[in-house]
C-alpha atoms as a PDB file:
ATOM      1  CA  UNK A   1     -19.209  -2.390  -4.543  1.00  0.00           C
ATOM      2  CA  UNK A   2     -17.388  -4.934  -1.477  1.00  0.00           C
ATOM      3  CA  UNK A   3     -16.203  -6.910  -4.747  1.00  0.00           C
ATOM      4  CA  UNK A   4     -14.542  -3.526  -6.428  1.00  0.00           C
ATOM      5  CA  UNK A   5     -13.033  -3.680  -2.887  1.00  0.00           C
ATOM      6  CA  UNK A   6     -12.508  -6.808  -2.061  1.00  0.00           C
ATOM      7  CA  UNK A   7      -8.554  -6.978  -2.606  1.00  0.00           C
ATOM      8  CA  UNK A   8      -8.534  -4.570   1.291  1.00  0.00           C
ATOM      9  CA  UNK A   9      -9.370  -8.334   2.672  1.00  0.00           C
ATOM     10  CA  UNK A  10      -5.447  -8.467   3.103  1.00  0.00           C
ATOM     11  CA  UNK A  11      -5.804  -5.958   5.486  1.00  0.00           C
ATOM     12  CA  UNK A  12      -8.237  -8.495   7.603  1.00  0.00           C
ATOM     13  CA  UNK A  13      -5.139 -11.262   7.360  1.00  0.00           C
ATOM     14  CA  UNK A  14      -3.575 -11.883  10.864  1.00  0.00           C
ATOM     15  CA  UNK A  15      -0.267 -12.644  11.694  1.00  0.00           C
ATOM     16  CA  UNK A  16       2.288 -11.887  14.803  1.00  0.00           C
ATOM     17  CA  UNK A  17       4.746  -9.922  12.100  1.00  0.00           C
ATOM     18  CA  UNK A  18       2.214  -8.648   9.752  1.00  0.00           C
ATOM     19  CA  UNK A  19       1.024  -5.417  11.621  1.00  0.00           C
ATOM     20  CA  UNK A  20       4.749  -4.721  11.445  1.00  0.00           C
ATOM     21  CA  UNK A  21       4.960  -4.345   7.490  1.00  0.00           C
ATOM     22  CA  UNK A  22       1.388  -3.237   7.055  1.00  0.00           C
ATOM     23  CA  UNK A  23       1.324  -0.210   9.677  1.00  0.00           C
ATOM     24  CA  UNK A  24       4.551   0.445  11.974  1.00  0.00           C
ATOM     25  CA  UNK A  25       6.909   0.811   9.849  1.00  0.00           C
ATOM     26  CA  UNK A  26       5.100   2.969   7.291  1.00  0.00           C
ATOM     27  CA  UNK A  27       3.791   4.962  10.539  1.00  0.00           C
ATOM     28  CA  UNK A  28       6.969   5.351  12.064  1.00  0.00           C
ATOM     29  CA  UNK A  29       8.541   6.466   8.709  1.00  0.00           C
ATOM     30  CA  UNK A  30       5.606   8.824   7.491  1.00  0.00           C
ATOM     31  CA  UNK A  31       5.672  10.613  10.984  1.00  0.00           C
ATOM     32  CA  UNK A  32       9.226  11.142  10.763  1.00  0.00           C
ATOM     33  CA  UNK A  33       9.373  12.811   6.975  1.00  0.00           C
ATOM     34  CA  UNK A  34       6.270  14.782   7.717  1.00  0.00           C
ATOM     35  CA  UNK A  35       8.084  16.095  10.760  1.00  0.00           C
ATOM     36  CA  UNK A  36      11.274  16.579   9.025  1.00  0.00           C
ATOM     37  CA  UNK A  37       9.380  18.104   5.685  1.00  0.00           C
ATOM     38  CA  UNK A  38       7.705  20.734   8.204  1.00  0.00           C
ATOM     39  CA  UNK A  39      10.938  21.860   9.365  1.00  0.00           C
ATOM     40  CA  UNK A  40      12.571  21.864   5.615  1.00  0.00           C
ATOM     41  CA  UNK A  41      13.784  25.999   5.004  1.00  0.00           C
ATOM     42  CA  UNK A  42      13.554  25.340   1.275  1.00  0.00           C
ATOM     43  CA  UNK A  43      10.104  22.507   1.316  1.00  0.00           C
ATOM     44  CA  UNK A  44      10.372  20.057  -2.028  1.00  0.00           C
ATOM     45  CA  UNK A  45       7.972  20.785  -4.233  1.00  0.00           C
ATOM     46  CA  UNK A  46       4.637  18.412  -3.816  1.00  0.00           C
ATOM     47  CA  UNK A  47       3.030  19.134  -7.686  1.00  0.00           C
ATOM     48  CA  UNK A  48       4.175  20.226 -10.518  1.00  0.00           C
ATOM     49  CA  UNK A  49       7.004  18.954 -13.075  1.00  0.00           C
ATOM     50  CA  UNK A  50       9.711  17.473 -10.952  1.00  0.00           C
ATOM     51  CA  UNK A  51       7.070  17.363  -7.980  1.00  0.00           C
ATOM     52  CA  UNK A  52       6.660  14.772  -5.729  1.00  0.00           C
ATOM     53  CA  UNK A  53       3.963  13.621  -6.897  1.00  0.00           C
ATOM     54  CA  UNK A  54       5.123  13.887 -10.481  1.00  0.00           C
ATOM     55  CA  UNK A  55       8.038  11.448  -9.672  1.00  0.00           C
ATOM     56  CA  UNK A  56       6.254   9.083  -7.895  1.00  0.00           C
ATOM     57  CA  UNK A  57       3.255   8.408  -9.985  1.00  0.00           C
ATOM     58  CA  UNK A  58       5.657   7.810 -12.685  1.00  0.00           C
ATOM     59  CA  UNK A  59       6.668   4.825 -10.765  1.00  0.00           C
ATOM     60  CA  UNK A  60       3.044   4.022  -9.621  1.00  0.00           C
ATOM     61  CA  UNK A  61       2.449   3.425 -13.561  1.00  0.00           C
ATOM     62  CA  UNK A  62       4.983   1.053 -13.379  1.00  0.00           C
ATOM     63  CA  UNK A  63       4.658  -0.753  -9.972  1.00  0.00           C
ATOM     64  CA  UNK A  64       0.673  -0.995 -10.971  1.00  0.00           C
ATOM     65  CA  UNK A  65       1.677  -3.522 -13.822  1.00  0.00           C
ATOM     66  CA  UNK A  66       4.035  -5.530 -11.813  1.00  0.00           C
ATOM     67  CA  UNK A  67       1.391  -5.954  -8.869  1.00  0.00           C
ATOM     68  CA  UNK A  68      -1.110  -7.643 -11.331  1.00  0.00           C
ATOM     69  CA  UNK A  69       1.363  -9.225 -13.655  1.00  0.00           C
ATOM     70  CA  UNK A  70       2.633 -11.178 -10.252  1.00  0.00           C
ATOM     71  CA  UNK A  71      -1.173 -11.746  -9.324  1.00  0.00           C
ATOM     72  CA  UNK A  72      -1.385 -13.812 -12.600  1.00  0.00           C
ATOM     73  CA  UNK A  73       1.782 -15.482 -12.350  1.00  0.00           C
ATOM     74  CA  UNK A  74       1.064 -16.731  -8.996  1.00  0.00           C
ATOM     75  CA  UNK A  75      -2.708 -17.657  -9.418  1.00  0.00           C
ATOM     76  CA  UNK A  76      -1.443 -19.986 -12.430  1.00  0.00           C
ATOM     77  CA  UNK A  77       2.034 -20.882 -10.884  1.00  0.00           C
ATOM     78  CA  UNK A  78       1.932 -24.897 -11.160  1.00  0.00           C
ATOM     79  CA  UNK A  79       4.123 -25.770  -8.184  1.00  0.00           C
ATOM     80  CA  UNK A  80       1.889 -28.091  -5.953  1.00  0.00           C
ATOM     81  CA  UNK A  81       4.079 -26.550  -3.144  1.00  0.00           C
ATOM     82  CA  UNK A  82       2.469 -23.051  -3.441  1.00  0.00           C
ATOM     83  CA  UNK A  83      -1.179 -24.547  -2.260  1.00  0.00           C
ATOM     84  CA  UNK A  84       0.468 -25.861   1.378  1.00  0.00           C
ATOM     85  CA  UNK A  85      -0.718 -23.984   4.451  1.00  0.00           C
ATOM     86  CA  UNK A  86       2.324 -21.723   5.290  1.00  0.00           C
ATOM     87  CA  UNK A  87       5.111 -22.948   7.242  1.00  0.00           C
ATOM     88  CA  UNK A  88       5.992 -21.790  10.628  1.00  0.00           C
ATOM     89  CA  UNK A  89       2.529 -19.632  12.173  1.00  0.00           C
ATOM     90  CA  UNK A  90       0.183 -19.054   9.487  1.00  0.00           C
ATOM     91  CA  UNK A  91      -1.389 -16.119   8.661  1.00  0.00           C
ATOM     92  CA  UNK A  92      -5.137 -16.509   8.979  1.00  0.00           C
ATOM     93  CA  UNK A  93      -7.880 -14.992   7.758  1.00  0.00           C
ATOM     94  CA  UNK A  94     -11.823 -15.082   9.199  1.00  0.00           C
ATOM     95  CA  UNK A  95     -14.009 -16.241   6.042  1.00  0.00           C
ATOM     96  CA  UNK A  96     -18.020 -16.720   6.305  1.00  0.00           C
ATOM     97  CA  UNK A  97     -18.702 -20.022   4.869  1.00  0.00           C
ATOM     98  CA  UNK A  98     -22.634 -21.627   4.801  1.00  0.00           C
ATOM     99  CA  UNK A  99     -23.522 -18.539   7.368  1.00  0.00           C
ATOM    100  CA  UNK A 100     -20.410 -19.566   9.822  1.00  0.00           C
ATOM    101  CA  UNK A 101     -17.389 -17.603  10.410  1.00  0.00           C
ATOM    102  CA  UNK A 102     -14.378 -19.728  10.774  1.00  0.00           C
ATOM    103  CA  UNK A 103     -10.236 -18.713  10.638  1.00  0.00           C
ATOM    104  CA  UNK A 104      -8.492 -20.036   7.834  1.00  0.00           C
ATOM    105  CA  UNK A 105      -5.259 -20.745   7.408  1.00  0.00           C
ATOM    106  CA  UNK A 106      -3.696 -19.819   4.242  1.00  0.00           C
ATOM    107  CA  UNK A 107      -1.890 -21.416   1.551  1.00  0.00           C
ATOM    108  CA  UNK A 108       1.025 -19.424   0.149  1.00  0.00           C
ATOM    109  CA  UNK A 109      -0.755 -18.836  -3.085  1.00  0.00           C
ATOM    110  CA  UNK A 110      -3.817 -16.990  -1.326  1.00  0.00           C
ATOM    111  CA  UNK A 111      -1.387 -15.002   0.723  1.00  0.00           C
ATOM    112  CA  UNK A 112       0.390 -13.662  -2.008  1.00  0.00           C
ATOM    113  CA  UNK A 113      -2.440 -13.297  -4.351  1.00  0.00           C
ATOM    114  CA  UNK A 114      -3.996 -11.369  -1.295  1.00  0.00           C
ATOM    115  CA  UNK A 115      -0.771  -9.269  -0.777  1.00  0.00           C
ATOM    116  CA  UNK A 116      -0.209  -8.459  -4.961  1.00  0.00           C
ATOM    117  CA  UNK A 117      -4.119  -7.353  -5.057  1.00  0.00           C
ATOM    118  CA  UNK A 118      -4.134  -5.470  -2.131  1.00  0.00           C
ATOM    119  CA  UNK A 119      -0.738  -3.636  -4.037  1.00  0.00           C
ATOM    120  CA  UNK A 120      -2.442  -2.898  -7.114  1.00  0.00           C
ATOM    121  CA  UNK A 121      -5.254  -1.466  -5.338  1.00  0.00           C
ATOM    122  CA  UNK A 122      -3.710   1.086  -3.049  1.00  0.00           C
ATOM    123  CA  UNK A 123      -1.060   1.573  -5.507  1.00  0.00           C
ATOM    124  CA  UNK A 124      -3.873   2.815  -8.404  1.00  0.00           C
ATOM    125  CA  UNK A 125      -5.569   4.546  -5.396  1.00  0.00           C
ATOM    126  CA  UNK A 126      -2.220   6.623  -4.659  1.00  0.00           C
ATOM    127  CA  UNK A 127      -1.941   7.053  -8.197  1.00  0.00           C
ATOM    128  CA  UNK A 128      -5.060   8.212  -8.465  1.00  0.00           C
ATOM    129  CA  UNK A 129      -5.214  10.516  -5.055  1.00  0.00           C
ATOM    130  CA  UNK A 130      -1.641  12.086  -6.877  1.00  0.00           C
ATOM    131  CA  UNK A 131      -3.497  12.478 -10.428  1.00  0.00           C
ATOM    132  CA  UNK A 132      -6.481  14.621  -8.900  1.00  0.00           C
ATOM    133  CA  UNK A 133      -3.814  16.559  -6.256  1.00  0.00           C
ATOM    134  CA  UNK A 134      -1.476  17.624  -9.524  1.00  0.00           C
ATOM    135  CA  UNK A 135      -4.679  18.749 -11.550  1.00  0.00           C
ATOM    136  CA  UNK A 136      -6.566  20.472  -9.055  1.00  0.00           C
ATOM    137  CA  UNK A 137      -3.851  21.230  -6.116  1.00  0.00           C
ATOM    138  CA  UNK A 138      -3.021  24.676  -7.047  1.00  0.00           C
ATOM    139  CA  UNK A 139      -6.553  25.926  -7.380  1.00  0.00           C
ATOM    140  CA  UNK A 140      -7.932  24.662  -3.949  1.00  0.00           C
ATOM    141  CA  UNK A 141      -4.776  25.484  -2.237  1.00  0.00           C
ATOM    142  CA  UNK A 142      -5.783  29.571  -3.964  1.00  0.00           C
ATOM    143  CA  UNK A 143      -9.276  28.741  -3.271  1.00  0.00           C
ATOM    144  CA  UNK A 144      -8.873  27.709   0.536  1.00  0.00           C
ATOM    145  CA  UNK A 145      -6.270  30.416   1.334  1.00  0.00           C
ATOM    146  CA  UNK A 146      -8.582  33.144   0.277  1.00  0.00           C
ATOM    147  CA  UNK A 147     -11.279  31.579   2.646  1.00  0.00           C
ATOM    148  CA  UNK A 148      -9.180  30.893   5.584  1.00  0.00           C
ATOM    149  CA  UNK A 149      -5.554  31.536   7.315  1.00  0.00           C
ATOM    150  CA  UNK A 150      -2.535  30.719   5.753  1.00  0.00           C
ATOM    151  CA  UNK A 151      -1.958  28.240   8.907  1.00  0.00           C
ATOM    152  CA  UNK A 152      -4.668  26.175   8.457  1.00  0.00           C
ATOM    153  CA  UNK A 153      -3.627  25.730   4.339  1.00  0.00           C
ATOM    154  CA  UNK A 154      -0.064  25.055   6.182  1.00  0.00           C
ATOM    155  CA  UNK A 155      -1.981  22.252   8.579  1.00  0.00           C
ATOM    156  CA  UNK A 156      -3.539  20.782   5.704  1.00  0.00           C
ATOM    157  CA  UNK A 157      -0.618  20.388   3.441  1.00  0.00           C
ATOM    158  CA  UNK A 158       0.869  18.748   6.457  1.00  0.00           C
ATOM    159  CA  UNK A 159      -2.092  16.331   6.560  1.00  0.00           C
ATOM    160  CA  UNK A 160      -1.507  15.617   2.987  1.00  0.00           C
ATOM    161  CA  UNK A 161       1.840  14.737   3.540  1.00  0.00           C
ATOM    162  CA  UNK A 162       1.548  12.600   6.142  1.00  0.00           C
ATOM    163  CA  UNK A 163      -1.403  10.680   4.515  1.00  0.00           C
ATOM    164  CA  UNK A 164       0.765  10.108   1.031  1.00  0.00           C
ATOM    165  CA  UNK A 165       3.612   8.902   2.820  1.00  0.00           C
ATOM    166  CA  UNK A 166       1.947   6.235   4.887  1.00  0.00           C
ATOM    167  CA  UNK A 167       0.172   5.363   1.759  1.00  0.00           C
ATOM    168  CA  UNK A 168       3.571   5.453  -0.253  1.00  0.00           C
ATOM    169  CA  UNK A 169       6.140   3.665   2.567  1.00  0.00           C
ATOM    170  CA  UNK A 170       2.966   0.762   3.091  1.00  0.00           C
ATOM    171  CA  UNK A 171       3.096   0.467  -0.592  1.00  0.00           C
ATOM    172  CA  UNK A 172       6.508  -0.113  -0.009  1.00  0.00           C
ATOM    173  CA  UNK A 173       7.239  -2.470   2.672  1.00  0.00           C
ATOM    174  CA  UNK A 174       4.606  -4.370   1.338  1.00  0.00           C
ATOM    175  CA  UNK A 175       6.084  -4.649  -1.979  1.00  0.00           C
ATOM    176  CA  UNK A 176       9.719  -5.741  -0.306  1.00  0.00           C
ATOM    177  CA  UNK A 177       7.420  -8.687   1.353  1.00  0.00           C
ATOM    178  CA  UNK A 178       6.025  -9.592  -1.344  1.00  0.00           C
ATOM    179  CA  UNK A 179       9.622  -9.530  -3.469  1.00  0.00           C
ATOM    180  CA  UNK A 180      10.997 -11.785  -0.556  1.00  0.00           C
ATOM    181  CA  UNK A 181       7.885 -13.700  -0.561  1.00  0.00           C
ATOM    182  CA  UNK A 182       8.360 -14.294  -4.700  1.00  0.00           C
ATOM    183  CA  UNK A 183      12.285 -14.386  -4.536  1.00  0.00           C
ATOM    184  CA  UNK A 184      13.058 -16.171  -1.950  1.00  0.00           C
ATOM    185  CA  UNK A 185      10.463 -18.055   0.471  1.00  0.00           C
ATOM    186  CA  UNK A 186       8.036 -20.008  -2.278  1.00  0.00           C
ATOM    187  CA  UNK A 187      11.104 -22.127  -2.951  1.00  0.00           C
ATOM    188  CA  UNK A 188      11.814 -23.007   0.430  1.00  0.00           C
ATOM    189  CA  UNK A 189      10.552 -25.929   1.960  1.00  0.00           C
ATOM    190  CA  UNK A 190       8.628 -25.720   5.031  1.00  0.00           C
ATOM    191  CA  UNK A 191      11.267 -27.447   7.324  1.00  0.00           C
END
């Protein structure tokens, strides 16, 4: 099972700028549209046709082949430049190896191939989280309303919202690093 989820070892990656990407930023961004959806008079529409959801797993399909068609292009990319520890302050990672654990500094390569994994992962999990919402939302949403109050389905699609959109903005800052990371900084030099 830790190998199906062995791609969530980006998370473990450390780095002074990293947290910034991996959790402000979505936090900070997921608080604010769950704060401004709850306020919303007329609330967008979370399943259905032109549904959130609907939209954005149609992108997910997309973004899913991307993630692992950059995976392979950077796990065969022959530049001897891309297996140099990164410039600057490394990110590092704390590996067991012969029973020891010891940080590592990483190369470019097993950054990005770290970052691009860890993508297609939580992107098919978002996908996947969307997929099961769109089939089954309307029922449970019947379902739990008839068992309890109307504010605690309210508090609960709250939840949800806030949950998808720190999934879905950390999808995406992470993607823009990994674009910059790709398009710009693996032909820089180090100096």
């Amino acid at each position: 099972m830790m190998k199906l989820l062995s791609p969530l070892n980006y998370l473990k990656i450390k780095h002074e700028e990293k947290k910034w990407y991996d959790l402000y930023l979505p936090l900070a961004g997921a608080i604010f549209i769950t704060i401004v959806y709850s306020y919303l008079p007329n609330q967008f529409k979370l399943i259905g046709n032109n549904g959130l959801i609907s939209q954005v797993n149609g992108l997910l399909q997309v973004l899913i082949g991307f993630y692992i068609a950059a995976l392979a292009a950077v796990s065969t990319f022959g530049n001897a430049r891309i297996d140099d520890i990164m410039a600057g302050t490394p990110p590092t990672l704390k590996e067991s190896f012969r029973g020891k654990m010891s940080s590592v500094k990483l190369t470019r390569r097993r950054f990005i191939c770290y970052l691009f994994g860890y993508l297609a992962l939580v992107s098919f999990a978002l996908f996947s989280i969307g997929l099961t919402t769109s089939l089954v939302g309307q029922n449970f949403a019947v379902w739990f309303a008839s068992a309890s109050s109307l504010w605690c389905l309210t508090a609960l699609k709250i939840i949800f919202v806030f949950v998808y959109f720190l999934m879905l903005l950390n999808i995406a800052t992470t993607t823009l690093l990994g674009l910059y990371f790709l398009a710009v900084r693996i032909h820089q030099s180090d100096i």
